[in-house]
Protein backbone atom coordinates (compact mmCIF):
# COMPACT_ATOMS: atom_id res chain seq x y z
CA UNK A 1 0.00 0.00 0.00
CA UNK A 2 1.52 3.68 -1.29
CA UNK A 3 1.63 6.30 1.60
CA UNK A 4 -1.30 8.49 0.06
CA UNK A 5 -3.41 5.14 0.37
CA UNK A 6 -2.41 3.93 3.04
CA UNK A 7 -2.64 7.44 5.22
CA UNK A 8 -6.25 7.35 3.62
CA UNK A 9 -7.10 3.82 5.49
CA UNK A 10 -6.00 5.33 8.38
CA UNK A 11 -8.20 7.89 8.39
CA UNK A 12 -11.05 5.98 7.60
CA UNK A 13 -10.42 3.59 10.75
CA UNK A 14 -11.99 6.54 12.49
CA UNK A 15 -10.93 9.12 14.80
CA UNK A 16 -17.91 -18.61 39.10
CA UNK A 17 -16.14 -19.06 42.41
CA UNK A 18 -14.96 -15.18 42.87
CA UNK A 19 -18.05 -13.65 41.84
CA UNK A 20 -19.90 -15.79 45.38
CA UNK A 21 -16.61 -14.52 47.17
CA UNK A 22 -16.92 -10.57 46.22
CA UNK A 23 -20.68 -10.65 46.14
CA UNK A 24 -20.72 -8.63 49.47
CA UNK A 25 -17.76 -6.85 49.37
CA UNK A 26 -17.86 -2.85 49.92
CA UNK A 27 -17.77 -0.44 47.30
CA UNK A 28 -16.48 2.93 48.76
CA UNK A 29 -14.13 5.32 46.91
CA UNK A 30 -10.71 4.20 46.64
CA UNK A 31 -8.88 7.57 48.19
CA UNK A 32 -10.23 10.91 48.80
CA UNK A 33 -9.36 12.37 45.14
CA UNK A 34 -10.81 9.90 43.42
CA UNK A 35 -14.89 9.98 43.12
CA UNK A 36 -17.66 7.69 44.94
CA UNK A 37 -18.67 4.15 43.16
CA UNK A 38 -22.34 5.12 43.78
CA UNK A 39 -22.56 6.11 40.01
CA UNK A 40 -25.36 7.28 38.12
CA UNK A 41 -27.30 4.99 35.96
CA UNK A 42 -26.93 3.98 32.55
CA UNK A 43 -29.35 6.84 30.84
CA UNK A 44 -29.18 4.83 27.19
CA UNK A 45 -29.53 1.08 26.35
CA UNK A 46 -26.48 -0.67 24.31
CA UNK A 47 -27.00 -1.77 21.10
CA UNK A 48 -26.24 -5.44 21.27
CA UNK A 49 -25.70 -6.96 25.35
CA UNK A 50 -23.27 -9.40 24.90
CA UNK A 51 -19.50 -8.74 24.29
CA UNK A 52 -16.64 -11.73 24.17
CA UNK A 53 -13.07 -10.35 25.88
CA UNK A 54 -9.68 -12.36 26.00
CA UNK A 55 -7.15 -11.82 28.58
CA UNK A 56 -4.00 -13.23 30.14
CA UNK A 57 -4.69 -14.44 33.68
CA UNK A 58 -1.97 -12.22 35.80
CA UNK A 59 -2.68 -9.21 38.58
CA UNK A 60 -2.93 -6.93 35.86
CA UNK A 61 -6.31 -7.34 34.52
CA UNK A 62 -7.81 -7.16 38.05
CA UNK A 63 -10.45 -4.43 36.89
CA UNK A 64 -11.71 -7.02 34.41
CA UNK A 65 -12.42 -10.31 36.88
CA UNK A 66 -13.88 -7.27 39.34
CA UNK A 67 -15.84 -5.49 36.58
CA UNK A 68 -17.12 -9.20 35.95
CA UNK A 69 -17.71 -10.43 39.98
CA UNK A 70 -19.28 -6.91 40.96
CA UNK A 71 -21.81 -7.27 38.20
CA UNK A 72 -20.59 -3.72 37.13
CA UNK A 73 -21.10 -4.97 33.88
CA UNK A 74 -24.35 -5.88 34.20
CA UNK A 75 -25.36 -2.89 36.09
CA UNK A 76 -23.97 -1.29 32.47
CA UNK A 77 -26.45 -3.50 30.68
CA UNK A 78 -23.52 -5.78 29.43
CA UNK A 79 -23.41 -9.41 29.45
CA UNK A 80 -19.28 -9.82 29.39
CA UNK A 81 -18.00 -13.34 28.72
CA UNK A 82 -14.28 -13.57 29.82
CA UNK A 83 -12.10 -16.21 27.98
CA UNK A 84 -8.63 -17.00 29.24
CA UNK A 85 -5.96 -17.70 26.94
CA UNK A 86 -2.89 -18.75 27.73
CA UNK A 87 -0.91 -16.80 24.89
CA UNK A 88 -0.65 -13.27 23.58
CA UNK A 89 -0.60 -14.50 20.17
CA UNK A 90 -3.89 -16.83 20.77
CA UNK A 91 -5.62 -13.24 22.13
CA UNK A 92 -4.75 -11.70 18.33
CA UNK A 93 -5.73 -14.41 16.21
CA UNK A 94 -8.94 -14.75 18.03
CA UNK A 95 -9.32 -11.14 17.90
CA UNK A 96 -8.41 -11.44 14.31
CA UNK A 97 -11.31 -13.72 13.77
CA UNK A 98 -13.85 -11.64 15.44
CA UNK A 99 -17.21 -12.11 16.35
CA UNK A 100 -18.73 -11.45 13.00
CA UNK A 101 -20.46 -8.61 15.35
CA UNK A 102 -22.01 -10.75 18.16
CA UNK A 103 -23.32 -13.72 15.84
CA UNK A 104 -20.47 -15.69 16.30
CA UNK A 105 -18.46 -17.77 19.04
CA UNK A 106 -15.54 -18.25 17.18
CA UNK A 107 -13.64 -15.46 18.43
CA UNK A 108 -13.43 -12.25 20.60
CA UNK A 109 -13.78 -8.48 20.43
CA UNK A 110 -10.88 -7.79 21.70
CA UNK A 111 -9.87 -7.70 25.34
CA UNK A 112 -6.22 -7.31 27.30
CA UNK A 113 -3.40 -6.91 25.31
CA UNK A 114 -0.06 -5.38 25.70
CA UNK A 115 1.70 -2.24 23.79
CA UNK A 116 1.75 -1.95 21.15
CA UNK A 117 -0.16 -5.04 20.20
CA UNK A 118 -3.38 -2.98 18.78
CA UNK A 119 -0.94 -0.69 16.74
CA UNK A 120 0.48 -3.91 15.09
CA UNK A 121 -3.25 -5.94 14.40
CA UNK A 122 -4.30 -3.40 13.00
CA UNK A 123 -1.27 -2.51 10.65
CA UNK A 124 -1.03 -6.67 9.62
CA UNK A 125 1.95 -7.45 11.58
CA UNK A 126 0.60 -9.88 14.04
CA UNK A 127 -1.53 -11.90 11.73
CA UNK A 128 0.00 -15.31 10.52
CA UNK A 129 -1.57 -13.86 6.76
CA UNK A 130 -0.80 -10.64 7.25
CA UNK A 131 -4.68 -9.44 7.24
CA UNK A 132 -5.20 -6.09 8.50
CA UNK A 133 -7.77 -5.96 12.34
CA UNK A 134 -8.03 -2.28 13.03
CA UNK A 135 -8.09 -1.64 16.29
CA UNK A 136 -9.05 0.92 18.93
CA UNK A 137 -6.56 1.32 22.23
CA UNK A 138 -10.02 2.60 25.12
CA UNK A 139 -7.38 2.55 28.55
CA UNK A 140 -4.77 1.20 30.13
CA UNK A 141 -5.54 -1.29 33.04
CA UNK A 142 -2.74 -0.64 35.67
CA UNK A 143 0.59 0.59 36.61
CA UNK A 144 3.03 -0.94 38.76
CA UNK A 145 3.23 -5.33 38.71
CA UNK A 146 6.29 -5.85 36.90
CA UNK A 147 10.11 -6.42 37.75
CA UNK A 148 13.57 -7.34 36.36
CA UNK A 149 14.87 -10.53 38.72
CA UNK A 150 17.88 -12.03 39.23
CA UNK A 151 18.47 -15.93 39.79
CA UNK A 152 20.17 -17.53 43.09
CA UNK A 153 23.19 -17.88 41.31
CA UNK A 154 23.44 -14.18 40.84
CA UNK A 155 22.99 -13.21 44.35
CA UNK A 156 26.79 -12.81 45.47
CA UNK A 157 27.25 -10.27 42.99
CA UNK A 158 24.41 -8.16 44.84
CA UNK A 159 22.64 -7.78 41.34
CA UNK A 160 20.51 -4.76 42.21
CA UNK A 161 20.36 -1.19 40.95
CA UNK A 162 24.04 -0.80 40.13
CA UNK A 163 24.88 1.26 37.06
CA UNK A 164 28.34 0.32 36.32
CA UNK A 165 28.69 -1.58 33.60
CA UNK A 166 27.40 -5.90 33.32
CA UNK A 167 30.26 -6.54 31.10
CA UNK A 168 32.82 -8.25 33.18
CA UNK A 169 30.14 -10.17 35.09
CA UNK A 170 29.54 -11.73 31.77
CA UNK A 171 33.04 -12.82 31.07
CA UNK A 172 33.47 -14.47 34.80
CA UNK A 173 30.37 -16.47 34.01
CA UNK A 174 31.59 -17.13 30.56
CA UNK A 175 35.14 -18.28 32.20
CA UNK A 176 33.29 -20.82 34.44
CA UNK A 177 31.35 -22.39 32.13
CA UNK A 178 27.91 -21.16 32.35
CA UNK A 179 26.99 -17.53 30.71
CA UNK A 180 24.30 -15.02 32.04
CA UNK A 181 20.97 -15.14 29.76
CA UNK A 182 17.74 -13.55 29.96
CA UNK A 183 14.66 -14.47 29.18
CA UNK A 184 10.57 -13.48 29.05
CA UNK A 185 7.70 -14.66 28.15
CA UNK A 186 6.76 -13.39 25.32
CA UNK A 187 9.29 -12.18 22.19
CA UNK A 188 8.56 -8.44 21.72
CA UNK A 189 6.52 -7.76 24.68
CA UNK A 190 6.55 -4.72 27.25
CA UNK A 191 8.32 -7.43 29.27
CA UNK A 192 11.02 -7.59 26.71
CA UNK A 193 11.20 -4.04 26.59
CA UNK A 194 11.66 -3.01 30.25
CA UNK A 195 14.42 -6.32 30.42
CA UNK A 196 16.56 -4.17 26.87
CA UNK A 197 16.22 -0.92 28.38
CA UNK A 198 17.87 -1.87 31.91
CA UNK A 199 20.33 -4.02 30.14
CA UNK A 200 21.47 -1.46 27.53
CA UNK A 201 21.80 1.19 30.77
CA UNK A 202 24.20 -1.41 32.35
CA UNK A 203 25.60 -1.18 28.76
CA UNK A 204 24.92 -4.61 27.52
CA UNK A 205 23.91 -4.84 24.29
CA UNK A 206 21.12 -7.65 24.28
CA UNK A 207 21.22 -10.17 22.17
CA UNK A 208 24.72 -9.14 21.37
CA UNK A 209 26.05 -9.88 25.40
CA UNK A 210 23.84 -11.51 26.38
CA UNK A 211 20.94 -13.74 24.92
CA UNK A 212 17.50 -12.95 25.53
CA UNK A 213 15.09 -16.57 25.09
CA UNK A 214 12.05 -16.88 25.18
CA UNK A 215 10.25 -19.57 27.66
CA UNK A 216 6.79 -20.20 28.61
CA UNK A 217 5.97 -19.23 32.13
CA UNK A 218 5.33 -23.10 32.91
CA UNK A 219 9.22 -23.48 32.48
CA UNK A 220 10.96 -20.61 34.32
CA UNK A 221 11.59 -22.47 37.15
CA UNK A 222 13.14 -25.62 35.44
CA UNK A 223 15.61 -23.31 33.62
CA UNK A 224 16.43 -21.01 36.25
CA UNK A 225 17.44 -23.98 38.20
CA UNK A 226 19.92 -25.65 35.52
CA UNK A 227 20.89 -21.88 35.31
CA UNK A 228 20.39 -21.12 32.07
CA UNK A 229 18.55 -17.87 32.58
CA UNK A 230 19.69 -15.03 35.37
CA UNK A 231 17.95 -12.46 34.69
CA UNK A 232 14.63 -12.43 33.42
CA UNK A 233 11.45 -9.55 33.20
CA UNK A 234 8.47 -11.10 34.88
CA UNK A 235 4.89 -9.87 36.00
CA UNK A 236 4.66 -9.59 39.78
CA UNK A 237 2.96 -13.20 39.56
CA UNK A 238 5.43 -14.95 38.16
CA UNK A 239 8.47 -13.35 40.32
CA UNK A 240 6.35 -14.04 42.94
CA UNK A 241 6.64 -17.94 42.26
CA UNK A 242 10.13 -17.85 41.65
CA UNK A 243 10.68 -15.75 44.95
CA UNK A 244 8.92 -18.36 47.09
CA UNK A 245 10.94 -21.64 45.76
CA UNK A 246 14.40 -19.40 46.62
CA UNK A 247 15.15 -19.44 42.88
CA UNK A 248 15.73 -15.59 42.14
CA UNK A 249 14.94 -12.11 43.69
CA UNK A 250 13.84 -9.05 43.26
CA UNK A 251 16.25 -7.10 41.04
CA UNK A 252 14.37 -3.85 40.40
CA UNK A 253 11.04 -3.14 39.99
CA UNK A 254 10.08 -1.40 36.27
CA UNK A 255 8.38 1.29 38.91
CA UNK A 256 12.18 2.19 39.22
CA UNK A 257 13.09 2.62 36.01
CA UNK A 258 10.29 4.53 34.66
CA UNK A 259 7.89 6.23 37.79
CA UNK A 260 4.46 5.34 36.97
CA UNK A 261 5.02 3.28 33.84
CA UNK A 262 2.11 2.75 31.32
CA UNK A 263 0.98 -0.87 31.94
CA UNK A 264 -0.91 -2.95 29.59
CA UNK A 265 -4.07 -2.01 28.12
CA UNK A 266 -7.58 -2.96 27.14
CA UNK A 267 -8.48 -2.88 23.41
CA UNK A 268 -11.38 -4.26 20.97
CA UNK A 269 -11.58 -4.57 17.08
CA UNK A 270 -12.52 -1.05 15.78
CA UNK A 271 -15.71 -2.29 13.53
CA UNK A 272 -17.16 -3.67 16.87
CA UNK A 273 -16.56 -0.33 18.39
CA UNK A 274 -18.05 1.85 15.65
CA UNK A 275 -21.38 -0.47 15.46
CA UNK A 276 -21.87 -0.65 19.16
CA UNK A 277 -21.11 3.21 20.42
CA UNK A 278 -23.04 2.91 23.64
CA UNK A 279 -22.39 -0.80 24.15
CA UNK A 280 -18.40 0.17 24.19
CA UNK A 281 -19.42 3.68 26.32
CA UNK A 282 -20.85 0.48 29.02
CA UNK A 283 -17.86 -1.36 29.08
CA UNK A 284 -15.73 1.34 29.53
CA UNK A 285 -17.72 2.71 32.40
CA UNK A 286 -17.61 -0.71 34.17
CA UNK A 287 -14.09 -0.91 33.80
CA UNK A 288 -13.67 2.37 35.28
CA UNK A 289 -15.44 1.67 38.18
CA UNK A 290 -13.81 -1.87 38.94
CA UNK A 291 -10.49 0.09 38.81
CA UNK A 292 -11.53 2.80 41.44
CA UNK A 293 -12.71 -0.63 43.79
CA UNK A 294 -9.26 -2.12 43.05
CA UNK A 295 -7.70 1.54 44.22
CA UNK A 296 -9.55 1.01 47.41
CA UNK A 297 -7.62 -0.42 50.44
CA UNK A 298 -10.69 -1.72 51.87
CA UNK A 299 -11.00 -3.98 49.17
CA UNK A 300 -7.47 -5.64 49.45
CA UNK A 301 -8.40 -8.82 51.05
CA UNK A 302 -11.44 -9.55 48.58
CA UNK A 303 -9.20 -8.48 45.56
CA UNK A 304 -6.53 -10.78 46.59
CA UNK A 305 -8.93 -13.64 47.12
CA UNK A 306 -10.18 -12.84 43.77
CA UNK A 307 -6.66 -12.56 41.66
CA UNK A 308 -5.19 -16.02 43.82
CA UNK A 309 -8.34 -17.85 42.84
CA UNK A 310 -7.96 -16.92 38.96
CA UNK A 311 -4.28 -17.26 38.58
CA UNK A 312 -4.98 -21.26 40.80
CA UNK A 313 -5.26 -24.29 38.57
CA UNK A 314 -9.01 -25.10 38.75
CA UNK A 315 -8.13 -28.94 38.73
CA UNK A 316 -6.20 -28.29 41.57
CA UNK A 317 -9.29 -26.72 43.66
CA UNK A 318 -11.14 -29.98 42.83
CA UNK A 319 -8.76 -32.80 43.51
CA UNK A 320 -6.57 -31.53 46.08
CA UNK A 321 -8.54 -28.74 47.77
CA UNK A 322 -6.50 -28.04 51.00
CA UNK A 323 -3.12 -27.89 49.22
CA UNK A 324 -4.48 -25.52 46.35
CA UNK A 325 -5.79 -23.46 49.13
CA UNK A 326 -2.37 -23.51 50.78
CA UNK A 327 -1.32 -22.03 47.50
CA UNK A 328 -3.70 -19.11 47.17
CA UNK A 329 -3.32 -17.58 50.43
CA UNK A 330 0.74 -18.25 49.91
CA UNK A 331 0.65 -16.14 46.73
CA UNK A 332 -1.43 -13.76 47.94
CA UNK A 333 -0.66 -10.92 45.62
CA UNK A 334 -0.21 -8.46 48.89
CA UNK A 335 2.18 -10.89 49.92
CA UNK A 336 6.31 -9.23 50.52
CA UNK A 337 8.65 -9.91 48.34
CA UNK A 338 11.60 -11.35 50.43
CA UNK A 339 14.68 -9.18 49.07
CA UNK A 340 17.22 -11.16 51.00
CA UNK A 341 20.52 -9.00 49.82
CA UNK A 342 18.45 -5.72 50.48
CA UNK A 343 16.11 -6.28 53.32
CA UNK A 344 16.01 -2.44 53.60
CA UNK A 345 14.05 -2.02 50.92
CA UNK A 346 10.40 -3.46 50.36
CA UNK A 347 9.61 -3.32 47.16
CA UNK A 348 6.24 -4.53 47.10
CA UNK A 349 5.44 -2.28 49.63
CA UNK A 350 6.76 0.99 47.64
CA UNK A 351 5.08 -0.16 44.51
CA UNK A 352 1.98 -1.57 44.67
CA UNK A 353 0.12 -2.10 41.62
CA UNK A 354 -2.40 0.68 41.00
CA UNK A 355 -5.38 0.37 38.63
CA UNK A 356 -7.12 4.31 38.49
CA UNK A 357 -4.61 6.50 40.14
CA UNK A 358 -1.13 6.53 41.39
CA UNK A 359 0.53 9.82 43.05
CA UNK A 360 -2.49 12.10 41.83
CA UNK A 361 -1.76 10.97 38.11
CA UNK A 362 -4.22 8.85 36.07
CA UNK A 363 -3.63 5.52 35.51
CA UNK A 364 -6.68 4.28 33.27
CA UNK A 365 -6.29 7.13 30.70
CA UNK A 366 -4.26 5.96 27.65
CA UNK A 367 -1.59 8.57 26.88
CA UNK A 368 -1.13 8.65 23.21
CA UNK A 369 2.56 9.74 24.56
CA UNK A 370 3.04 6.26 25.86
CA UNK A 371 1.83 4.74 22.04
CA UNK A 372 4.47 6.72 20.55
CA UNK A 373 7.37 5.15 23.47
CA UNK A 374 6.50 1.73 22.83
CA UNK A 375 6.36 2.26 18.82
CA UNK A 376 9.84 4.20 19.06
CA UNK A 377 11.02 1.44 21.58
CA UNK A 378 10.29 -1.19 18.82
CA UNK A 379 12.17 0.88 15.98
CA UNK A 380 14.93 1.46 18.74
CA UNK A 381 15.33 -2.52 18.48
CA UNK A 382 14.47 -2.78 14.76
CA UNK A 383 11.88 -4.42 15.42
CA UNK A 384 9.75 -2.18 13.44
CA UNK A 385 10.96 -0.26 10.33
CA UNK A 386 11.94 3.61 11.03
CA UNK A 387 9.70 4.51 8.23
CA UNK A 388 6.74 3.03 10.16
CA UNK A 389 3.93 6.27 10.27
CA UNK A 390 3.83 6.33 14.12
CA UNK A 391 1.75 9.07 14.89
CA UNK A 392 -0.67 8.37 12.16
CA UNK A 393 -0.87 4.65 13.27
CA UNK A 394 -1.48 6.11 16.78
CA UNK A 395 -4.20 8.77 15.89
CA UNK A 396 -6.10 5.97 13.84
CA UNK A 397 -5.77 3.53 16.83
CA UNK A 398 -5.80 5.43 19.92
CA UNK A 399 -9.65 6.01 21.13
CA UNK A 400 -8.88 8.38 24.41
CA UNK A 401 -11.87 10.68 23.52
CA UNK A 402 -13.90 7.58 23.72
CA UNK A 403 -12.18 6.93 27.49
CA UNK A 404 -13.27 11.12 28.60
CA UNK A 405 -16.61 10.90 27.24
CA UNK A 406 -16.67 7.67 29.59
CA UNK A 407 -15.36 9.07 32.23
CA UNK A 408 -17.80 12.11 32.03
CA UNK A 409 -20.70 10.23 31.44
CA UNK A 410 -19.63 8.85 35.49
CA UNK A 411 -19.34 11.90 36.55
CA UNK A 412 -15.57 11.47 37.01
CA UNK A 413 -13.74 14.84 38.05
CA UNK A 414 -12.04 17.05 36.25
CA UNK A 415 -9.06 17.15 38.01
CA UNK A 416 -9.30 13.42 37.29
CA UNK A 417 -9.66 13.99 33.55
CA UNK A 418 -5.98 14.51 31.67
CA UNK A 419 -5.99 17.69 29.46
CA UNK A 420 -3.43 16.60 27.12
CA UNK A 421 -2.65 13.38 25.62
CA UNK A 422 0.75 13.44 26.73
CA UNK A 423 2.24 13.00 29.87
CA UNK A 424 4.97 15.76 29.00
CA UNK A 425 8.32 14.26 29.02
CA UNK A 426 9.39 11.33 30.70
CA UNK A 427 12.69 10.43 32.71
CA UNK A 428 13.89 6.97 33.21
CA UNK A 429 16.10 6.14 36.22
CA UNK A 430 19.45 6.46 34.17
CA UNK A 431 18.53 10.22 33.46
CA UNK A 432 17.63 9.23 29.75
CA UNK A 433 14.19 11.31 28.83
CA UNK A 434 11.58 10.79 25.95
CA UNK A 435 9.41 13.60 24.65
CA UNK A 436 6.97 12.72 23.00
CA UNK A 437 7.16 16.10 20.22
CA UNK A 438 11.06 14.56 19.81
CA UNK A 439 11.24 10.95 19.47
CA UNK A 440 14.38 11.20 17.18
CA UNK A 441 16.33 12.87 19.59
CA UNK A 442 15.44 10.03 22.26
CA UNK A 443 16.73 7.34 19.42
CA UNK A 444 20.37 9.62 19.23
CA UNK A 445 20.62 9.29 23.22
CA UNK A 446 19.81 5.87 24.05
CA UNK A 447 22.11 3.00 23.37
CA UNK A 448 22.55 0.86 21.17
């Protein structure tokens, strides 16, 4: 497609068990600048009342399994089925398939996704036949949740938030036999993203010093243990796991490298969007609401309940009941994070993940600022072509006047309510900034 055609398609995109546990649970406002969950009414009926959303179980989508077991979606009119998936790429090619608009079970609408996930559906580059799903980015789901750890092996060294350079720690574990790799999840997710950045400001060049691999969450610990990964970028579930065997800590959390980080985000295929205006303006709304609950401390012990029972084995709860309970209240998500080589410092504690608002500033909203980082991340890393039309991408995909009129429609406050869809300009812990008005200059400073 020729840039005057394809900058034309752009423009046309358009500008059971938790929900008995919660079913009492309080529903006050989560801090006293953020508004009451006694919201008014839906004043207009959706357009179609069912709606079929994939996610990733992990902490993160917490407003979703809340949204779900406070029947704020059904307040909203909204009939939400939730279907797990165990892989980011089975979430796009069922999102790919679609609905057909609510007359089919084949796929989903959309759902949880990470950046910039939408951006590359709906530009072909996540489909296995390279078909174009336009997408629309509504809000972001959370801050906080993720962190860079470090195996056993590692702990001598003290791996924590030292800048000097990673270099010679390479070549001692090169000299004995075993060398230091990374590893995620997922190839090309945030996760991947936050490990490159704090390895390039140790100034290792990944994949050049050090591998990065790719393993499924089911086989961290088996590979941490025959130590061939060190250092891997986790969600606070996983690290949590790994933490409680003794098989790695805490390195740093991605709170410390970037202050209020944009976390992952909740999307759905732009045709449903533009048929069903009010049944997305529901959904939305529900959301929003589940994420002020979340916010709210009184809700802690119910949330966690909720989040341990998702992310448990359902198997488990059957046949062995006692020791999958064991499990839950183990994991708790509230649970500390033992940082044996820096029992000074509680991480968890200092950066709890926050779902609506974190030090005054709004989580939920998505910053069109924070679409252009993770684009310009992925042409940092060639993984995406510097002549990729970023901001037009963005402007076709990003939705955040669909996320105010939402938030109005609540009666959310102004103050509450970003003016600008950027966050100004960010700085990362190793003094680096992005601005979002200067994204080449950002690609001149960091390394490689």
């Amino acid at each position: 497609m020729n840039h005057l055609s394809r900058r034309k398609f752009l423009t046309t995109l358009g500008a059971a068990t938790s929900t008995a546990l919660l079913s009492n649970c309080s529903s006050n406002s989560a801090n006293n600048t953020a508004p009451k969950t006694n919201f008014p009414s839906i004043s207009k009926t959706p357009e179609i009342s069912t709606v079929r959303l994939g996610y990733i179980p992990s902490l993160e989508i917490a407003p979703l399994l809340v949204a779900q077991a406070q029947k704020l979606f059904a307040k909203h009119e909204m009939n939400v089925q939730l279907v797990p998936f165990q892989t980011w790429q089975g979430i796009c090619d069922r999102t790919e398939i679609g609905t057909n608009l609510g007359t089919s079970l084949e796929g989903i609408d959309g759902g949880h996704f990470y950046s910039p996930l939408p951006e590359l559906l709906t530009e072909g580059l996540m489909s296995r036949n390279k078909r174009r799903t336009p997408m629309y980015v509504i809000m972001r789901l959370h801050t906080n949740g993720g962190y860079i750890v470090a195996s056993r092996r590692l702990r001598p060294f003290g791996i924590r938030l030292q800048r000097e350079s990673f270099v010679p720690l390479q070549r001692v574990a090169r000299l004995f036999g075993d060398a230091i790799n990374g590893a995620i999840v997922k190839a090309r997710s945030n996760h991947e993203l936050w490990l490159r950045y704090w390895l390039a400001s140790l100034q290792m060049v990944p994949q050049q010093d050090i591998k990065l691999l790719e393993i499924p969450s089911n086989e961290l610990a088996n590979n941490v243990k025959q130590n061939k990964v060190d250092l891997l970028s986790l969600d606070r579930w996983n690290t949590i796991k790994l933490n409680n065997i003794n098989l790695a800590d805490p390195a740093i959390a991605i709170q410390e490298i970037w202050q209020n980080y944009p976390g992952e985000i909740f999307a759905l295929r732009a045709d449903w969007v533009d048929k069903y205006p009010i049944a997305t303006q529901s959904i939305v709304k529900a959301i929003m609401e589940a994420q002020i609950w979340c916010d709210n401390p009184d809700n802690a012990k119910a949330l966690n309940t909720l989040l341990a029972l998702n992310l448990t084995n359902s198997s488990s709860l059957i046949n062995q009941p006692v020791q999958a309970f064991s499990e839950i209240f183990r994991n708790s998500p509230n649970q500390k994070l033992d940082s044996k080589t820096d029992s000074q410092i509680d991480r968890q504690g200092r950066f709890p993940i926050k779902y609506w608002l974190s030090d005054g500033i709004s989580v939920s909203y998505p910053y069109k600022s924070h679409d252009l980082w993770f684009l310009t991340e992925y042409q940092r890393w060639k993984m995406l072509s510097n002549q990729f039309e970023t901001r037009e991408v963005i402007d076709a995909v990003n939705r955040e006047d669909l996320w105010k009129s939402a938030a109005r429609e609540l009666g959310i406050p102004d103050t509450n309510i970003p003016a600008s869809n950027s966050r100004g300009t960010e700085v990362f812990f190793d003094g680096v900034s992005f601005d979002s008005q200067n994204p080449e200059k950002y690609l001149s400073t960091v390394n490689p």
